[in-house]
Protein backbone atom coordinates (compact mmCIF):
# COMPACT_ATOMS: atom_id res chain seq x y z
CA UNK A 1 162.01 186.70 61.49
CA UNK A 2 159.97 186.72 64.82
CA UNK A 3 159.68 183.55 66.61
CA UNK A 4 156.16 182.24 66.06
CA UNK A 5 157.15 182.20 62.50
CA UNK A 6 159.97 180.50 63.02
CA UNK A 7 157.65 177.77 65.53
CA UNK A 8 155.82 177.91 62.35
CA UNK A 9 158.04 176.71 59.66
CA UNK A 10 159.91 174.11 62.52
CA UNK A 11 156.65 172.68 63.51
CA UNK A 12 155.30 171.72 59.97
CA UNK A 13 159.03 170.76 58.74
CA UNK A 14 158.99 168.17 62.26
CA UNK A 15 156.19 166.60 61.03
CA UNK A 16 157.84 165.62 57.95
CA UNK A 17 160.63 164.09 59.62
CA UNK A 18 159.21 160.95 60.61
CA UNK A 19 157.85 160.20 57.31
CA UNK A 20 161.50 161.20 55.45
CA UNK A 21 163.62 159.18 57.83
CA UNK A 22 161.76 156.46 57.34
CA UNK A 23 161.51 156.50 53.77
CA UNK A 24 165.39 157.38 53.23
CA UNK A 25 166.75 154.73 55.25
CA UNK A 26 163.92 151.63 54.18
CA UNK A 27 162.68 152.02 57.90
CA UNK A 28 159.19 151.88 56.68
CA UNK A 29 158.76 148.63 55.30
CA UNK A 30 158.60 146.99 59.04
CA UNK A 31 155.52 149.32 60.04
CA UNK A 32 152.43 148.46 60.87
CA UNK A 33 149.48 149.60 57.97
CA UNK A 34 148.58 152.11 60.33
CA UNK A 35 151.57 153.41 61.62
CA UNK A 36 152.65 153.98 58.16
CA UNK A 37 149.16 155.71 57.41
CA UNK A 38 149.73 157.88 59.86
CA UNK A 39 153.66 159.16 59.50
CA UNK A 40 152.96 159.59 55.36
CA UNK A 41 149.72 161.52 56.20
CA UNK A 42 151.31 163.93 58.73
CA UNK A 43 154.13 163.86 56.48
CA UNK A 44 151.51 165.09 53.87
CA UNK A 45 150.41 167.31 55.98
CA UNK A 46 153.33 169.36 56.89
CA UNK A 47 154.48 169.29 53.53
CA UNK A 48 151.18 170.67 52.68
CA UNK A 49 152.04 173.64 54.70
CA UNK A 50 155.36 174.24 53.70
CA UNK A 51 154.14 174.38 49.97
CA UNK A 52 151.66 176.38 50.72
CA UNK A 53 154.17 178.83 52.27
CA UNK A 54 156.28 178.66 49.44
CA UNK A 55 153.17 179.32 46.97
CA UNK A 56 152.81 182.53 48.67
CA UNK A 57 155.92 183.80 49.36
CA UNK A 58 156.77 182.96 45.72
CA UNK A 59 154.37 185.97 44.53
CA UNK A 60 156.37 188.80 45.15
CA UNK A 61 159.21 187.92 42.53
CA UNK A 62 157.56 186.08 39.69
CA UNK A 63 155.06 188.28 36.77
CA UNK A 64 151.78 187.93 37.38
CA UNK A 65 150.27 185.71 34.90
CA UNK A 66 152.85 183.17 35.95
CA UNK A 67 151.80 183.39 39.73
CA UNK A 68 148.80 182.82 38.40
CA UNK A 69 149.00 179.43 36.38
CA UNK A 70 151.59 178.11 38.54
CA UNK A 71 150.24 178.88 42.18
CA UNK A 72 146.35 177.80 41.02
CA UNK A 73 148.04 174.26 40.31
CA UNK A 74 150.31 174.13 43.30
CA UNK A 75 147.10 174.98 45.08
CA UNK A 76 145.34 171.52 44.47
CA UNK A 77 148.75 169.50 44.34
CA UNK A 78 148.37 167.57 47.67
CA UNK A 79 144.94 166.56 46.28
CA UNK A 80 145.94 165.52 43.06
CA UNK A 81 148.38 163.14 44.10
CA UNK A 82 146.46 161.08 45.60
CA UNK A 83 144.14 161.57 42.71
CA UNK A 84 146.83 161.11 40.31
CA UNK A 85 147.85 158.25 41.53
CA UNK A 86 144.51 156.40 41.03
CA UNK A 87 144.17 157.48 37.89
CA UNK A 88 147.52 156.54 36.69
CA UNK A 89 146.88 153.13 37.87
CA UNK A 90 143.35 153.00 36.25
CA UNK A 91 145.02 153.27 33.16
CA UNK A 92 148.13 151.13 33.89
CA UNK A 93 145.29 148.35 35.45
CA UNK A 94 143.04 148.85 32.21
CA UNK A 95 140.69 145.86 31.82
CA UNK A 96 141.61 144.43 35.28
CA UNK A 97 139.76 144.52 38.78
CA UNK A 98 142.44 146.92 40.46
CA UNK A 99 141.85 149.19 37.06
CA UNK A 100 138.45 149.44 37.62
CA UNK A 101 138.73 149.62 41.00
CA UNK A 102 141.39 152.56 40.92
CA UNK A 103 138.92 154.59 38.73
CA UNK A 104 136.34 154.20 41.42
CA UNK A 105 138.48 155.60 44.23
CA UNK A 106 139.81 158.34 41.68
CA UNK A 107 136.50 159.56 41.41
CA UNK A 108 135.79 159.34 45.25
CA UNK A 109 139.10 161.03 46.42
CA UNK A 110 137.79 164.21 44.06
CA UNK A 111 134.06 164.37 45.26
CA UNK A 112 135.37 163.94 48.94
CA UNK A 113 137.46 166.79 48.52
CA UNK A 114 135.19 168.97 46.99
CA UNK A 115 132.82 167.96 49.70
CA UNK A 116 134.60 168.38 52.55
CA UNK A 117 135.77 172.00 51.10
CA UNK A 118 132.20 172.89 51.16
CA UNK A 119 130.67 171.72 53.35
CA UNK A 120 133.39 171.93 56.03
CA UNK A 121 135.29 174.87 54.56
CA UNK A 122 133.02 177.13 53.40
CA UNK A 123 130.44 176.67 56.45
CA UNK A 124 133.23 176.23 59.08
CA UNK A 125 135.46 179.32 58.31
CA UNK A 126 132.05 181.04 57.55
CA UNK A 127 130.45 180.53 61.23
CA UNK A 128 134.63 180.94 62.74
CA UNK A 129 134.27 184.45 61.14
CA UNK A 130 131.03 185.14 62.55
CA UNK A 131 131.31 184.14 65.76
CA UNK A 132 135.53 184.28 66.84
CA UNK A 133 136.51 186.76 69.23
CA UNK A 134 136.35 190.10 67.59
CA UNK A 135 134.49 189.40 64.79
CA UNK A 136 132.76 192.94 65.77
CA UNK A 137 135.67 195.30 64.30
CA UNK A 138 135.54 192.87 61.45
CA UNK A 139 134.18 195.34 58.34
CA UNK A 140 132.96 192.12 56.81
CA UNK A 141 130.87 190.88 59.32
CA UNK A 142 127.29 192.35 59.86
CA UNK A 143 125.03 192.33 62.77
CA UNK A 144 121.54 191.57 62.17
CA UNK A 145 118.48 191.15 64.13
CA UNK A 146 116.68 187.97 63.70
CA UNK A 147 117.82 183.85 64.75
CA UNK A 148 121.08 183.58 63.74
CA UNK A 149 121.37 186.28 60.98
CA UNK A 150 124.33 187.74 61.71
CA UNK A 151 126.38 187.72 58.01
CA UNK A 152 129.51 187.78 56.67
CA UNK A 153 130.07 189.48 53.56
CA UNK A 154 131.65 188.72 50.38
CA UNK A 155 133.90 191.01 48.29
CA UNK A 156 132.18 191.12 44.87
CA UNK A 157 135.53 191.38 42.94
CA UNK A 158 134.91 187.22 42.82
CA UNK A 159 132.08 187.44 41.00
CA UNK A 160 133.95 186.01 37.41
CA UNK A 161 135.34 183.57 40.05
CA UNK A 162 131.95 182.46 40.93
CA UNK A 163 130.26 182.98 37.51
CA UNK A 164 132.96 180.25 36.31
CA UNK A 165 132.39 177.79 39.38
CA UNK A 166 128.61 178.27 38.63
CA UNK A 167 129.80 176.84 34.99
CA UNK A 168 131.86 174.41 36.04
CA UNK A 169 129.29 172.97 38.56
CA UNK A 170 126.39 172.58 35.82
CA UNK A 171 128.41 171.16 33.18
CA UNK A 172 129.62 168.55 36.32
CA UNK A 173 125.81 167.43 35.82
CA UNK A 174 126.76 165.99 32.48
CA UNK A 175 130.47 164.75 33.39
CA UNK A 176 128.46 160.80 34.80
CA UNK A 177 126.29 160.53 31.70
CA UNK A 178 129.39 159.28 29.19
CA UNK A 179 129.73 156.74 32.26
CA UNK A 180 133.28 158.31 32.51
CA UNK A 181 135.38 161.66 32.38
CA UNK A 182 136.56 161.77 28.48
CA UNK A 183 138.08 164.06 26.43
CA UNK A 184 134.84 166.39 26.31
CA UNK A 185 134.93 166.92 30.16
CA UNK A 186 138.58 168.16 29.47
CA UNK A 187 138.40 170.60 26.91
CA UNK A 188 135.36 171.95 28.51
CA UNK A 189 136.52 171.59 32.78
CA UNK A 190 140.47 172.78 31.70
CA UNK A 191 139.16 175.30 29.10
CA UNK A 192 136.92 176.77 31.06
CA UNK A 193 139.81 177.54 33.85
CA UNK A 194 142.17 178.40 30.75
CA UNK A 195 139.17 181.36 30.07
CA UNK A 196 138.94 181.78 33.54
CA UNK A 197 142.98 182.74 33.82
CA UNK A 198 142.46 184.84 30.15
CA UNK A 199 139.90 187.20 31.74
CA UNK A 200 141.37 188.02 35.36
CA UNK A 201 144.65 188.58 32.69
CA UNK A 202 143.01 190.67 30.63
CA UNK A 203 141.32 192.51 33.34
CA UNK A 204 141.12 195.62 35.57
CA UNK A 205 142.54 193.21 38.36
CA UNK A 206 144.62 195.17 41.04
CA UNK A 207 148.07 194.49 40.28
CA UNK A 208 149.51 195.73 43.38
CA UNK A 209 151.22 193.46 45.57
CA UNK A 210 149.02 191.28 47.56
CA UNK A 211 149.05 191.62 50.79
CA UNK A 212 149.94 188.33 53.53
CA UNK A 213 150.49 187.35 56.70
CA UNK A 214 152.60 184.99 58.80
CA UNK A 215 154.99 183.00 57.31
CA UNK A 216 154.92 184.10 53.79
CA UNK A 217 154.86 187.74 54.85
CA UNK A 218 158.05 186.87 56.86
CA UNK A 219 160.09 184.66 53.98
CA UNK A 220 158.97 188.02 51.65
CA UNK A 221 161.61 190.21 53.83
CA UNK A 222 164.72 188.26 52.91
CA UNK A 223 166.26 189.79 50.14
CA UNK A 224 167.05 187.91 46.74
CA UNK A 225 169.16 185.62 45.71
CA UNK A 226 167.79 183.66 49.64
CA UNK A 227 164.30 184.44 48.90
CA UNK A 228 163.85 182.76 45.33
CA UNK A 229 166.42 179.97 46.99
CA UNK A 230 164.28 179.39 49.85
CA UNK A 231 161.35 178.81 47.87
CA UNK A 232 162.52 176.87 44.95
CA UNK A 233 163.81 174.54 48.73
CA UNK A 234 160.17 174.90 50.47
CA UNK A 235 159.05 173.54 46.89
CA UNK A 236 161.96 170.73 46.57
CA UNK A 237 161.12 169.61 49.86
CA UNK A 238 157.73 169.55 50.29
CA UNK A 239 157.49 167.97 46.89
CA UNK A 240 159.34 165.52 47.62
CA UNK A 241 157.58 164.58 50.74
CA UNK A 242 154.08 164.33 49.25
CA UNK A 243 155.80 162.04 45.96
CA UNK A 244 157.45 159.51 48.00
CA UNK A 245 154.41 159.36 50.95
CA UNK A 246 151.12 159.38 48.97
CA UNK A 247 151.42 155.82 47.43
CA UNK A 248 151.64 154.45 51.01
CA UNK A 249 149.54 156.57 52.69
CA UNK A 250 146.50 156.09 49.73
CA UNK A 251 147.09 152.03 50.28
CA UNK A 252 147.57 151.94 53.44
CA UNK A 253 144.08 153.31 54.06
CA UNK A 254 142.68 150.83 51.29
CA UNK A 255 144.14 148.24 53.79
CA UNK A 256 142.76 149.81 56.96
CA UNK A 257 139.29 149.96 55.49
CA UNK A 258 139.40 146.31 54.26
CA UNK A 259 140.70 145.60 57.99
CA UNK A 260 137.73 147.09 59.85
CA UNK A 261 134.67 146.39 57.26
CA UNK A 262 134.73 149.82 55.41
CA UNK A 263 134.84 149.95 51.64
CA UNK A 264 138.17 151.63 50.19
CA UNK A 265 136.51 153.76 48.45
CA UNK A 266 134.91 155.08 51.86
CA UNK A 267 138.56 155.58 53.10
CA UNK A 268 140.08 157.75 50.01
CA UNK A 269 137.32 159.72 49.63
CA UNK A 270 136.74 161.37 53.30
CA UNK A 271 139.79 160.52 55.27
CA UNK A 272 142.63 161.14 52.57
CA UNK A 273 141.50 164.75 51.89
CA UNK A 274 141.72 165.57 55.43
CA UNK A 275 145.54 166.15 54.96
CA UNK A 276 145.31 167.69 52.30
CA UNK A 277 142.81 170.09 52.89
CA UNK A 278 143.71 171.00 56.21
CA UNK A 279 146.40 173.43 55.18
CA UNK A 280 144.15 175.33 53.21
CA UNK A 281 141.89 175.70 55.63
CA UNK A 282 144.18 176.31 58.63
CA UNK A 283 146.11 179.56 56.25
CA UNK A 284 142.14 180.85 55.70
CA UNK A 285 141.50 180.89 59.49
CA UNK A 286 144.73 183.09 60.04
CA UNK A 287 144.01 185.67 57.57
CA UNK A 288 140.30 185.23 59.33
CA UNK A 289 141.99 186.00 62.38
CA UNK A 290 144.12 188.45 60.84
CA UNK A 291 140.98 190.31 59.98
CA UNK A 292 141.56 189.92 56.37
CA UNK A 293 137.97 187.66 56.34
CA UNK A 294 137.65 188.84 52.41
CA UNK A 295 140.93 187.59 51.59
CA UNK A 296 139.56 184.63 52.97
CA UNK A 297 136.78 183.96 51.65
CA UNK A 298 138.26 184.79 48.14
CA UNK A 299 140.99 181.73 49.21
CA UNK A 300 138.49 179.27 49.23
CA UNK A 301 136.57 180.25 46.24
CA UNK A 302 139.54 179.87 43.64
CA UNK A 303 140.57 176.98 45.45
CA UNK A 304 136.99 175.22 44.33
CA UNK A 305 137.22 176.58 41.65
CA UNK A 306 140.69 174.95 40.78
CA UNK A 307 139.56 171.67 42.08
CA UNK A 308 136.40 171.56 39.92
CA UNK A 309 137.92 172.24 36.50
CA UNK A 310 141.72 171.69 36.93
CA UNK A 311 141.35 168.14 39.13
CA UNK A 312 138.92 166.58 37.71
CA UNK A 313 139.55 167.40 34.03
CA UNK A 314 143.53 166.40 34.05
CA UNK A 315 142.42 162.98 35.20
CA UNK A 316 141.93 161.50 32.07
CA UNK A 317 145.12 163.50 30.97
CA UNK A 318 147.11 161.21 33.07
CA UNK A 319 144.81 157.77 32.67
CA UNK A 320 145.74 158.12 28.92
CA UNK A 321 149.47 158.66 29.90
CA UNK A 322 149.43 155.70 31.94
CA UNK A 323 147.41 153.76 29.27
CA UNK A 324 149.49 154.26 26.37
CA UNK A 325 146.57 156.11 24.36
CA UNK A 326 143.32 157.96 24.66
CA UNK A 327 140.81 156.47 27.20
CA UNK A 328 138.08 157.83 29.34
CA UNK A 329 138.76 157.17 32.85
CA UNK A 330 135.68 155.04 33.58
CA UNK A 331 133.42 154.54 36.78
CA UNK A 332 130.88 152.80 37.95
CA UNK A 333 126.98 153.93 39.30
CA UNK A 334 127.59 154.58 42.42
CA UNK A 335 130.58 156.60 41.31
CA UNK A 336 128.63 158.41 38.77
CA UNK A 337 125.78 159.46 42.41
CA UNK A 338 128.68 160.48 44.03
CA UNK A 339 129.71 163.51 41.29
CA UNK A 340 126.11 164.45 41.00
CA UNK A 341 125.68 164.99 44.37
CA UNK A 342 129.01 166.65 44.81
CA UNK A 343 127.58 168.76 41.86
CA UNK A 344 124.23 169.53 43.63
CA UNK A 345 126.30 170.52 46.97
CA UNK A 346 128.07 173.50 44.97
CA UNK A 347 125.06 174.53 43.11
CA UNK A 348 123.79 174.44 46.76
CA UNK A 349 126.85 176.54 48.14
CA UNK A 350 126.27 178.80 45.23
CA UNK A 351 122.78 179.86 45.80
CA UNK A 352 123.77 180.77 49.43
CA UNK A 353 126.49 183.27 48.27
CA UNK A 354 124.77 184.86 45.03
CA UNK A 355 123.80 187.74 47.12
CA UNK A 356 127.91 187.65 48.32
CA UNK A 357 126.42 187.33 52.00
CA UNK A 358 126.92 184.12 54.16
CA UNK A 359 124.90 183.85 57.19
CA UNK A 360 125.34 182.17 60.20
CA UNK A 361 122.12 179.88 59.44
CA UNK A 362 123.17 179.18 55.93
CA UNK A 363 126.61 177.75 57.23
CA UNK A 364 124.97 175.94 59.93
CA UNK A 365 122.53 174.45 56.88
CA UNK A 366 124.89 173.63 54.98
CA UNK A 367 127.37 172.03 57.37
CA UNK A 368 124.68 169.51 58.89
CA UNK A 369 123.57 168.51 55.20
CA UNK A 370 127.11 167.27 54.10
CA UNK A 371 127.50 165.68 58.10
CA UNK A 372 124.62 164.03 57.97
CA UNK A 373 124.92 162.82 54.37
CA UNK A 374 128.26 161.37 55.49
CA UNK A 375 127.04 159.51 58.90
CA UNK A 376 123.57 158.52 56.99
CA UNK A 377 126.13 156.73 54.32
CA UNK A 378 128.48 155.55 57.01
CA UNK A 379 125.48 153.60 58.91
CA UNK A 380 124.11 152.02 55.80
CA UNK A 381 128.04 151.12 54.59
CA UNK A 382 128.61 149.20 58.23
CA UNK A 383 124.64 147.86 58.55
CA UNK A 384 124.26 149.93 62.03
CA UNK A 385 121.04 150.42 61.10
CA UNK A 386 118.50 149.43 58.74
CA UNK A 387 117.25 152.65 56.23
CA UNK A 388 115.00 151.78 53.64
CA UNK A 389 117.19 153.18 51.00
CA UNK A 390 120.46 152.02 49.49
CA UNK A 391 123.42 154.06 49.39
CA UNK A 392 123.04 154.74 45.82
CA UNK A 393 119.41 155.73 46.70
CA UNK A 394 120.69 157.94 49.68
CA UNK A 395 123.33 159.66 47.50
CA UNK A 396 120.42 160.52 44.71
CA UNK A 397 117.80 161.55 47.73
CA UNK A 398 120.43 164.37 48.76
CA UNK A 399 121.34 165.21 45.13
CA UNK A 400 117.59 165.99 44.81
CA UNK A 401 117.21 167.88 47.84
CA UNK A 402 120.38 170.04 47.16
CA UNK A 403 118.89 170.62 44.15
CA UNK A 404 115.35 171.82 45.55
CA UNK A 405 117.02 174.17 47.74
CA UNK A 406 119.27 175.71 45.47
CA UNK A 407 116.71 176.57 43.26
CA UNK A 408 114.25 178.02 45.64
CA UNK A 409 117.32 180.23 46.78
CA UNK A 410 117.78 180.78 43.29
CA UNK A 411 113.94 182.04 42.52
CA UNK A 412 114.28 184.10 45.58
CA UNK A 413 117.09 185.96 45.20
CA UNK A 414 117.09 186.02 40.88
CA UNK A 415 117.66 189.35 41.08
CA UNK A 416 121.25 188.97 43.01
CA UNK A 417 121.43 185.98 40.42
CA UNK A 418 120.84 188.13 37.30
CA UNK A 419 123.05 191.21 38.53
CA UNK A 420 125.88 188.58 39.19
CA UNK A 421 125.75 186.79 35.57
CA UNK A 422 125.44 190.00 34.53
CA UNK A 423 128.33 191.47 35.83
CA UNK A 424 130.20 188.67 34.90
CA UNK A 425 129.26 188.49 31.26
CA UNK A 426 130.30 192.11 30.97
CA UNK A 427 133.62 191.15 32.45
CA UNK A 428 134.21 188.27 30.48
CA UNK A 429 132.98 190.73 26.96
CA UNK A 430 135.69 193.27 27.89
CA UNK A 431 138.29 190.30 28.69
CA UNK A 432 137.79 188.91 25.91
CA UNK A 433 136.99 191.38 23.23
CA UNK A 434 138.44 194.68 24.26
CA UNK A 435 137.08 197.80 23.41
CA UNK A 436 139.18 199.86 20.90
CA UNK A 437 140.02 203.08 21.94
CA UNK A 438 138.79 205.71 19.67
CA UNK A 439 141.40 207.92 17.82
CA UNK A 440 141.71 211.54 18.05
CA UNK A 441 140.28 213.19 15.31
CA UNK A 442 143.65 214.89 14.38
């Protein structure tokens, strides 16, 4: 094991120190909201890592289909917790303010994620890959002439991956009209990844060993019985960490935004995914820098996908656990703008990528839309300045200009659009309905 993984794997386990002292010996209780924030968030984070790692290195032993189920929900665990945890109380709160309430941030921890995978994902590792040092012996990126047209490109062995995103994003048009996320949204967000996992299964998917980098290309060279051991620790640990530290850390920023004028809800949904996320985003940027861009890429695309279908459609899952019997996890109107608009952003993302190219000007576009969607709600949420619109009326303005765009892109490029549902439908046909092989006549 060379030392900068080894830097690796002590740096993120340091960060969970803090946090873990604190916890085990009841040092925490003394803290002030913000110093607790901050330990259980960079607690969060490192453990983030760490399971990430673990994920990974975790592929080379088990069969495929279990990678498979089991790493695409490890891959939106740090999120759900905090999700999780709002939902649970929704339903333990039921009929009460802090139910409602919970619901509310629920909701907002999920479109914040999403969001911020977009729009600061997608068009951040996008331009990164683009423009990094030498992006030029990159075979994915592409020189063109004209103001910033310079492209990456995408592998088109994700087009089911998209084809199902594209499905999960217009059905996430409907999810607001029930005023809550019910038993429908379930069978049709959870089944949709459940077909999603049946046809990659059923496939003509590679199933050569994938190939990674850093870390979990390191912990893959110890030999069994260590290896399996060292994972089932890396997922122990880290588990353990993110448990015990998101209750804390997702109150504790309630409690900071009531202390300096900004709504909870502001605080879960943009600041609590940063931990979470960050991971993600930092283990796409190595394999960017790795020159394994289309690896990357092909990262962040299952990983919306999994948050679109798996995390949103298990909430109600566990606000019926915590209620005691079937409920719809409820939300109010301002909720119901926020999924919309989360919605519109990945139809948005979508139309930029339907030709599997993503140029420097589209990431550019689509990173100032989410910032200054963000700042323009920000101002109006702290009265810095007066717009003539409410923040529900902001939220809807950008749903409908999403919505614009995307469809323009859409028009213009319909015949990338039809060759990519097209592709995918005869995937999904020959996934799900294999063709019988003909018998020899004697």
């Amino acid at each position: 094991m060379n030392w900068k993984v080894l830097f690796a794997l002590v740096v993120a386990t340091a960060l969970t120190l803090p946090w873990l002292g604190g916890w085990a010996f009841g040092a925490m209780h003394g803290l002030s909201t913000l110093a607790t924030v901050g330990i259980s968030g960079i607690g969060i984070l490192g453990a983030s890592f760490l399971l990430t790692w673990g994920a990974e290195t975790a592929e080379k032993d088990v069969p495929r289909a279990f990678a498979i189920a089991v790493l695409a929900v490890l891959a939106v665990a740090p999120e759900y917790a905090v999700d999780a945890l709002y939902a649970w109380n929704a339903g333990q709160f039921a009929g009460t303010e802090r139910g409602i309430e919970a619901g509310n941030l629920a909701v907002a921890n999920m479109t914040g994620a999403n969001r911020i995978l977009i729009g600061v994902g997608w068009a951040g590792i996008a331009l990164f890959t683009i423009l990094r040092a030498g992006a030029a012996t990159d075979v994915a990126v592409e020189k063109r002439d004209g103001f910033l047209a310079d492209v990456v490109t995408i592998d088109r062995d994700i087009t089911v991956e998209v084809a199902f995103l594209l499905a999960a994003t217009v059905w996430a048009f409907a999810v607001p009209l029930g005023g809550g996320i019910d038993i429908l949204d379930v069978v049709m967000l959870v089944g949709l990844y459940v077909l999603y996992l049946a046809v990659i299964l059923r496939g003509d998917a590679d199933d050569g060993d994938e190939e990674h980098v850093g870390v979990p290309a390191a912990l893959q060279q110890i030999p069994n019985p260590f290896r399996a051991l060292t994972v089932i620790g890396l997922f122990a640990f880290s588990g353990l960490i993110i448990f015990t530290a998101v209750e804390p850390f997702a109150h504790g920023l309630e409690g900071l935004g009531t202390s300096m004028g900004i709504p909870s809800f502001f605080m879960i949904q943009w600041i609590a995914p940063l931990a979470s996320e960050s991971p993600e985003l930092v283990v796409v940027a190595v394999l960017v820098m790795k020159a394994r861009s289309t690896a990357g890429f092909n990262a962040l695309v299952s990983s919306k996908l999994n948050q679109w279908t798996l995390l949103i459609g298990t909430l109600a899952i566990v606000h019926s656990v915590a209620l005691g019997e079937y409920g719809a996890l409820m939300f109010d109107q301002k909720q119901s703008a926020e999924i919309w608009l989360t919605a519109a952003q990945s139809l948005f993302a979508l139309s930029l990528i339907v030709n599997f190219e993503f140029s420097i000007r589209e990431a550019v576009a689509l990173f100032v839309l989410f910032v200054s969607q963000v700042a323009a709600e920000y101002l109006i949420i702290r009265d810095l300045v007066a717009l003539p619109v409410t923040s529900y009326e902001l939220l809807l303005a950008f749903t409908g200009l999403y919505i614009v765009l995307s469809t323009l892109l859409f028009v213009s490029r319909r015949d990338a659009f039809v060759q990519l549902l097209m592709e995918a439908r005869e995937t999904v046909s020959g996934a799900v309905s294999p063709e019988v092989q003909p018998q020899s006549a004697d």
